[in-house]
Protein backbone atom coordinates (compact mmCIF):
# COMPACT_ATOMS: atom_id res chain seq x y z
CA UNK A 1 -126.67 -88.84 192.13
CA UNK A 2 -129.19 -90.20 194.31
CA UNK A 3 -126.68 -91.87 196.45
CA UNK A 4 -124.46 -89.45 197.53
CA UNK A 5 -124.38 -87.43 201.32
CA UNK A 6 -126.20 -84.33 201.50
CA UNK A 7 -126.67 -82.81 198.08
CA UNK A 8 -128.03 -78.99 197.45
CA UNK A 9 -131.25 -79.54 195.29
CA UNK A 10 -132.85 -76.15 195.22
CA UNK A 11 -135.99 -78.00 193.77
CA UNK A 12 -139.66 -77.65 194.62
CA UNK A 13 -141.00 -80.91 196.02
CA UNK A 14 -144.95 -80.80 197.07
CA UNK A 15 -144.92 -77.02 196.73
CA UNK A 16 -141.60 -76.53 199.28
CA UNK A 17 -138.57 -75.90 197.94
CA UNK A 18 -135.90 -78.74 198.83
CA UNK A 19 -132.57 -77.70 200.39
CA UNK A 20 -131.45 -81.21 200.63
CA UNK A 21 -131.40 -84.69 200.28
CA UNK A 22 -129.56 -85.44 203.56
CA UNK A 23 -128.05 -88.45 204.18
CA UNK A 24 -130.24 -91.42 204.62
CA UNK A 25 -129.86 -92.59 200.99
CA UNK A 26 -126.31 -92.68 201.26
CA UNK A 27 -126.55 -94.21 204.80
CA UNK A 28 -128.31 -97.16 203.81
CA UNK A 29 -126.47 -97.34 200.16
CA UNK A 30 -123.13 -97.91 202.43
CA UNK A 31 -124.68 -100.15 204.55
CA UNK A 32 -126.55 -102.54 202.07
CA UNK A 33 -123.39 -102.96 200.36
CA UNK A 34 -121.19 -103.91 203.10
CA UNK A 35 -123.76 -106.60 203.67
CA UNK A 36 -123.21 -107.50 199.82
CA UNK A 37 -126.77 -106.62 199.39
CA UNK A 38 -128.34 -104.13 196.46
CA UNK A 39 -130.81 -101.48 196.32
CA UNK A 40 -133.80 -101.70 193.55
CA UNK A 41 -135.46 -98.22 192.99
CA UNK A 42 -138.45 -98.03 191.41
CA UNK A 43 -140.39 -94.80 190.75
CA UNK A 44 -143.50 -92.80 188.61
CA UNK A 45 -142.25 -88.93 188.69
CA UNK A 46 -144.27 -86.98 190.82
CA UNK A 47 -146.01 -90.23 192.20
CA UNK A 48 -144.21 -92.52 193.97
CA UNK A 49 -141.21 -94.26 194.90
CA UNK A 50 -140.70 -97.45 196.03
CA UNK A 51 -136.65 -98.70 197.31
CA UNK A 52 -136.71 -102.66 197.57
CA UNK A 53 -133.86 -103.64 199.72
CA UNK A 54 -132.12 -107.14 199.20
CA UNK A 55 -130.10 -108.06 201.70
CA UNK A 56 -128.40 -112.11 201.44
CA UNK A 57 -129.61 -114.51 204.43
CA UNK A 58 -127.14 -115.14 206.92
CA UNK A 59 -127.45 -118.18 209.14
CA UNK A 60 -124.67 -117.61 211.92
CA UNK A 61 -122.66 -121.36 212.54
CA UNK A 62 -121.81 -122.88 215.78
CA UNK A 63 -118.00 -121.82 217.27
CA UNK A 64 -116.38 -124.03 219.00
CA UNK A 65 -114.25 -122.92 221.05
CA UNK A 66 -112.28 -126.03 222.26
């Protein structure tokens, strides 16, 4: 649920109510997995919430191009 673009919430977050989650999750969801990353979410309701992003090392090689 967390994941997907632009969701109606209708809940009340720090006294406002929330009209949506936009897309940012969903934005970075696509792109960590293209990168064959993943996403760790860790969270304390009404807290906080921390997203740990890991993403593989790439180490670009040397073309040759004749």
């Amino acid at each position: 649920m967390l994941c997907k673009p632009l969701q109606r919430m209708g809940i009340m977050i720090l006294g406002l109510l929330s009209q949506t989650s936009g897309l940012g999750l969903y934005i970075v969801k696509e792109t960590v997995a293209k990168l064959n990353g993943s996403i760790l979410l860790n969270s304390l309701i009404r807290f906080w919430t921390e997203f740990t992003l890991y993403l593989p090392n790439y180490i670009p090689t040397k073309v040759n191009n004749g």
